[in-house]
PDB file of N, CA and C in Angstrom:
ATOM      1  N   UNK A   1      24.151  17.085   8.797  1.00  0.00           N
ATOM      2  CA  UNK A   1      22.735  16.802   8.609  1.00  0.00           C
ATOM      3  C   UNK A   1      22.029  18.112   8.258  1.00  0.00           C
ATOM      4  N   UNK A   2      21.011  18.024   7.382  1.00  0.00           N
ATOM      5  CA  UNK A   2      20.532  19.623   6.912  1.00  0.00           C
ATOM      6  C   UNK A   2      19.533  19.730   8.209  1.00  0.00           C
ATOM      7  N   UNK A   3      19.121  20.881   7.949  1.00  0.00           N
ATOM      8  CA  UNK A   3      18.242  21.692   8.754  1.00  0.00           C
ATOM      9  C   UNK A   3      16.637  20.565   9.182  1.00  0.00           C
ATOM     10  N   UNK A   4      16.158  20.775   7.797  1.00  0.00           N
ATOM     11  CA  UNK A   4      14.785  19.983   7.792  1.00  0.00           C
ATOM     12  C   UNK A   4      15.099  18.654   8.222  1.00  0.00           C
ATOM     13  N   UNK A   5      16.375  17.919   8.567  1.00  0.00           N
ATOM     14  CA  UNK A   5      16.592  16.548   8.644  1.00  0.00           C
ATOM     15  C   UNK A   5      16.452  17.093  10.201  1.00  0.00           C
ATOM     16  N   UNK A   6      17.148  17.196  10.916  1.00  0.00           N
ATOM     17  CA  UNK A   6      17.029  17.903  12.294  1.00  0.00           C
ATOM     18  C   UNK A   6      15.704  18.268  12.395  1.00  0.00           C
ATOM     19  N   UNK A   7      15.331  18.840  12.406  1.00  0.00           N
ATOM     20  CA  UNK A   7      13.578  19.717  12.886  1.00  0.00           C
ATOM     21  C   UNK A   7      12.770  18.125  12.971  1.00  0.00           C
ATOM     22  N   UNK A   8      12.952  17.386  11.807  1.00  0.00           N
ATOM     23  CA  UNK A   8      11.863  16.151  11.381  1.00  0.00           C
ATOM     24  C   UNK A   8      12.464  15.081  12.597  1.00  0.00           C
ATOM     25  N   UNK A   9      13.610  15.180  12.681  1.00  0.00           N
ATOM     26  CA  UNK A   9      14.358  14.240  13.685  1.00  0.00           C
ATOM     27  C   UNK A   9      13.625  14.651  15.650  1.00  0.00           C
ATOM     28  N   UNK A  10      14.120  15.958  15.140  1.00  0.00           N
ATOM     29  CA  UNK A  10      13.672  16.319  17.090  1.00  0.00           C
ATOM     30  C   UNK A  10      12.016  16.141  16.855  1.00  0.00           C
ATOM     31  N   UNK A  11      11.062  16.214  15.757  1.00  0.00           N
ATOM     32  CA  UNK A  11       9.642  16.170  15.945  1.00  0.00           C
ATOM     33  C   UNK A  11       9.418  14.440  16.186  1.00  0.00           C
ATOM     34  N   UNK A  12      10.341  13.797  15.640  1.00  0.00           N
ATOM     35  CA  UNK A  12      10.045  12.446  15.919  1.00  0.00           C
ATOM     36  C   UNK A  12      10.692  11.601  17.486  1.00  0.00           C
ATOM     37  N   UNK A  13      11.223  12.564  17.957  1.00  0.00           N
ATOM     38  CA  UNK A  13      11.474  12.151  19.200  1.00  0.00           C
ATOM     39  C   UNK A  13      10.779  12.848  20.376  1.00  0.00           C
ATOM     40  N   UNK A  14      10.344  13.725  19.923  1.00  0.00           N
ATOM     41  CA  UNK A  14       8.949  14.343  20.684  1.00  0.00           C
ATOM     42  C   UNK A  14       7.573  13.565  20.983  1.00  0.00           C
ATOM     43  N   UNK A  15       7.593  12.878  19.672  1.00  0.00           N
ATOM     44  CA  UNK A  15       6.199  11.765  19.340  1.00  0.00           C
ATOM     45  C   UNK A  15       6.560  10.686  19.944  1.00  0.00           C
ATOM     46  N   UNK A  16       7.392  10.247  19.908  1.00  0.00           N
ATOM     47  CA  UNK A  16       8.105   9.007  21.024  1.00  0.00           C
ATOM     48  C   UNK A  16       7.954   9.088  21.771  1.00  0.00           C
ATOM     49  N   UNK A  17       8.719  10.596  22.624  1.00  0.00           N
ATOM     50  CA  UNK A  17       8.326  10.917  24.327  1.00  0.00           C
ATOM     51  C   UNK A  17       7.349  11.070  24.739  1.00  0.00           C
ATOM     52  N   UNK A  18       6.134  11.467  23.827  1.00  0.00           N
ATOM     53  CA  UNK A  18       5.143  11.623  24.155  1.00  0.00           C
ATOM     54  C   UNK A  18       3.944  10.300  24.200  1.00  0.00           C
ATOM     55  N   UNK A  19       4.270   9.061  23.287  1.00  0.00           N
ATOM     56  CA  UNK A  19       3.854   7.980  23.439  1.00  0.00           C
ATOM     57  C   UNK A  19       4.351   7.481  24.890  1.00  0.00           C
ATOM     58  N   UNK A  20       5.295   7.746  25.339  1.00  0.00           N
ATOM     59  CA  UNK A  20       6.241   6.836  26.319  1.00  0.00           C
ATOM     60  C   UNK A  20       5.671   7.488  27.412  1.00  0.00           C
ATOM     61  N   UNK A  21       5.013   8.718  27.751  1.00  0.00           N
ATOM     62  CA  UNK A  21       4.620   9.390  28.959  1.00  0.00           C
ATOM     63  C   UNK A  21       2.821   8.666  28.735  1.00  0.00           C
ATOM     64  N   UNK A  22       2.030   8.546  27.659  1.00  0.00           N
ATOM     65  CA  UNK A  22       1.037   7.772  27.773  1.00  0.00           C
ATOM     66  C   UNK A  22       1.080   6.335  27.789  1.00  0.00           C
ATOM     67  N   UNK A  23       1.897   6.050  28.017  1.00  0.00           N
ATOM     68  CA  UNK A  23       2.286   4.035  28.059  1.00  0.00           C
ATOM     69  C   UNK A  23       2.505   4.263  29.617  1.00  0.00           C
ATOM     70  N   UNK A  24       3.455   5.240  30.237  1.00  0.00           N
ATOM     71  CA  UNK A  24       3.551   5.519  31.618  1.00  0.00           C
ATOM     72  C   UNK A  24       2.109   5.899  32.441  1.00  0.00           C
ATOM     73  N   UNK A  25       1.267   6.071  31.657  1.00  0.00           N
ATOM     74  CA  UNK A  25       0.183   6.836  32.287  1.00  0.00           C
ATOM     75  C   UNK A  25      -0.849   5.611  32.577  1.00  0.00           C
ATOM     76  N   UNK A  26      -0.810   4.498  31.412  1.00  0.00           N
ATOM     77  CA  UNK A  26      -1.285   3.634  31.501  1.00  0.00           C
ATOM     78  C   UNK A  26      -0.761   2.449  32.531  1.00  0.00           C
ATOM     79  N   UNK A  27       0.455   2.007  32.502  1.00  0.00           N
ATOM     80  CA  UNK A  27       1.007   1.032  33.106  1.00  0.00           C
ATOM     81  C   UNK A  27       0.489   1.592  34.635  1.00  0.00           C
ATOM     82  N   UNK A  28       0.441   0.189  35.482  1.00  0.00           N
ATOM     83  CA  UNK A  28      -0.064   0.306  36.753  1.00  0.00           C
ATOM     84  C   UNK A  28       1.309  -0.110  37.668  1.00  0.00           C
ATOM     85  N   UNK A  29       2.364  -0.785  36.826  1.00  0.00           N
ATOM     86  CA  UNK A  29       3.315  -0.414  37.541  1.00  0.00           C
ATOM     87  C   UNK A  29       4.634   0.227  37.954  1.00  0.00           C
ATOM     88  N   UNK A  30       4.741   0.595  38.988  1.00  0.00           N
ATOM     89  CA  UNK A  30       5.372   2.029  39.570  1.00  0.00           C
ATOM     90  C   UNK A  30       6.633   1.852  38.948  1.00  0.00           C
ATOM     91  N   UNK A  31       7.464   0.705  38.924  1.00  0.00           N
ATOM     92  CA  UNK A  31       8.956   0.608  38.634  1.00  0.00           C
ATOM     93  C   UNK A  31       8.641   0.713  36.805  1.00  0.00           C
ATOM     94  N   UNK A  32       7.692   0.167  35.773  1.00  0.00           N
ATOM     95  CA  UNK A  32       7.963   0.525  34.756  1.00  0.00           C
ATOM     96  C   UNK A  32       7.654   1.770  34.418  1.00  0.00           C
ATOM     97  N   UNK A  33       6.357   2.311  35.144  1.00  0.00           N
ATOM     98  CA  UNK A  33       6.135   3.808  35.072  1.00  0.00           C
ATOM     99  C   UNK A  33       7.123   4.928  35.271  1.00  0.00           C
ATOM    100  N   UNK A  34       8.103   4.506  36.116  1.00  0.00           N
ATOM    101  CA  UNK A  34       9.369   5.464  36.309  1.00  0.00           C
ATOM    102  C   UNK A  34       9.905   5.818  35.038  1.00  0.00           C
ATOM    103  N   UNK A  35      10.245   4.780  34.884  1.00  0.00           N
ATOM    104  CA  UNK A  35      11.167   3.748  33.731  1.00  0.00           C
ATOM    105  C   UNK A  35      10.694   4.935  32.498  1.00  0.00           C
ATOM    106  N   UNK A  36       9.310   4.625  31.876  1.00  0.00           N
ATOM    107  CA  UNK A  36       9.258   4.862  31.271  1.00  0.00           C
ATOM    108  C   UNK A  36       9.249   6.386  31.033  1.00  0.00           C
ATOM    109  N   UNK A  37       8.613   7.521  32.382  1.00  0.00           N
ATOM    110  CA  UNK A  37       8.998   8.628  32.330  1.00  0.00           C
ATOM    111  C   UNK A  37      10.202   9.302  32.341  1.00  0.00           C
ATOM    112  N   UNK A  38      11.445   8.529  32.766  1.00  0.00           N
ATOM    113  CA  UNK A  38      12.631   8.573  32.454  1.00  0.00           C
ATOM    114  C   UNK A  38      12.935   9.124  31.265  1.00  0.00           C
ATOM    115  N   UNK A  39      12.671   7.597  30.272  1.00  0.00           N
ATOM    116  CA  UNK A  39      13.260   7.499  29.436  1.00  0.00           C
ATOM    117  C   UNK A  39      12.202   9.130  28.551  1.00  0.00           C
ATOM    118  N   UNK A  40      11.122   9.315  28.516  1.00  0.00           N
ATOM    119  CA  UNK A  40      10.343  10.009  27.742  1.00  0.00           C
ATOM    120  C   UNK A  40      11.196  11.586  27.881  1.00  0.00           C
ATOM    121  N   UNK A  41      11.506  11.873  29.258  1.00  0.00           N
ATOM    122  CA  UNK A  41      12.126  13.200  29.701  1.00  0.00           C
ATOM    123  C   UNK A  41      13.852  13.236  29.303  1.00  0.00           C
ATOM    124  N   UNK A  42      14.194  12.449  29.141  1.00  0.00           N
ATOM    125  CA  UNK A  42      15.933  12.263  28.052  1.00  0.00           C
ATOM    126  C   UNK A  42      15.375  12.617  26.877  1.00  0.00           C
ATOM    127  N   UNK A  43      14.404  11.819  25.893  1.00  0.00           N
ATOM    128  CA  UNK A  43      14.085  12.460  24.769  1.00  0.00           C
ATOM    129  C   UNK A  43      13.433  13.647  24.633  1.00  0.00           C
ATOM    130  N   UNK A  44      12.759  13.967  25.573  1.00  0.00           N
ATOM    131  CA  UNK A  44      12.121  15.545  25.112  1.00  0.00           C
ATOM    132  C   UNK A  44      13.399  16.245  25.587  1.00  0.00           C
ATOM    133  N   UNK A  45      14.462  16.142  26.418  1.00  0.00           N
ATOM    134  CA  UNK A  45      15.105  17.080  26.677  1.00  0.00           C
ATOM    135  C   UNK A  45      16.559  17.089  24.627  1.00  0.00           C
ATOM    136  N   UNK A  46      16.338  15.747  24.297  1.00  0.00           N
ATOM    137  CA  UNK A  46      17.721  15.638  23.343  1.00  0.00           C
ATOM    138  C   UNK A  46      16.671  16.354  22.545  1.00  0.00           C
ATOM    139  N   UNK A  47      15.404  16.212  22.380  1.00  0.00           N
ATOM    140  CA  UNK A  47      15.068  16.970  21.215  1.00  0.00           C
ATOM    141  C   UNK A  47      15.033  18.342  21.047  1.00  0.00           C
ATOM    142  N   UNK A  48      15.015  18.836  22.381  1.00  0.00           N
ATOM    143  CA  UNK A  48      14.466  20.560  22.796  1.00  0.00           C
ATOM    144  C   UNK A  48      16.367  21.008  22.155  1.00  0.00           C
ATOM    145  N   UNK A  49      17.412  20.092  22.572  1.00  0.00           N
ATOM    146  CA  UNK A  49      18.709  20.237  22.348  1.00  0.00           C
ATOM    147  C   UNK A  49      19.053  20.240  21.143  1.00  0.00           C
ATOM    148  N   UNK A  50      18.353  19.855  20.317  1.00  0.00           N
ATOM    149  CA  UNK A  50      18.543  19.460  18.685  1.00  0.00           C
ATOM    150  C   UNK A  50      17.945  20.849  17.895  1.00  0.00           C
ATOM    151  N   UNK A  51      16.474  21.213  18.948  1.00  0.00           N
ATOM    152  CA  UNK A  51      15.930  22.280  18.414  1.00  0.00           C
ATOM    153  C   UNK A  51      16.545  23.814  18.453  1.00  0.00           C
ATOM    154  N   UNK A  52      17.828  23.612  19.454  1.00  0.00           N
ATOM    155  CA  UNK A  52      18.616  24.589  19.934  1.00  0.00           C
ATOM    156  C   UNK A  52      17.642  25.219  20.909  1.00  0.00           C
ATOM    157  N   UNK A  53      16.813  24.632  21.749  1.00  0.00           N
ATOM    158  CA  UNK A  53      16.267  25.280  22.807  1.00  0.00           C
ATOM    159  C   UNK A  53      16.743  25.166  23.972  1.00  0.00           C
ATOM    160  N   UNK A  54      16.363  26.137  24.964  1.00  0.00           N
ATOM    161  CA  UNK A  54      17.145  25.546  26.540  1.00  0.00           C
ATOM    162  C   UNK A  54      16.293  24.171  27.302  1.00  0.00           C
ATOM    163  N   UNK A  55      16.649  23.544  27.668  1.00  0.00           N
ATOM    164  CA  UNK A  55      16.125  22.132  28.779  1.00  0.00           C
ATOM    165  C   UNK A  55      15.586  22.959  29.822  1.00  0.00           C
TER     166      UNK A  55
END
């Protein structure tokens, strides 16, 4: 995969995680709110990994 395909890839899973931590912020409940901060903190961490940064 080239370079710019990567960079555009980890920026779009950043925008995801970052929708998914305001859907968490919104939801009132606790078990999907987990859920969803879960899932938001796997993608910011695969993307920081893609970016070659440390987690």
């Amino acid at each position: 995969m080239s370079v710019a395909r990567e960079v555009n890839r980890a920026q779009q899973m950043r925008e995801k995680a970052r929708h998914l931590t305001e859907a968490a912020e919104r939801t009132s409940d606790p078990e999907q709110r987990s859920r969803l901060q879960e899932k938001a903190r796997k993608l910011q961490e695969q993307s920081d990994r893609q970016d070659g940064m440390p987690v």
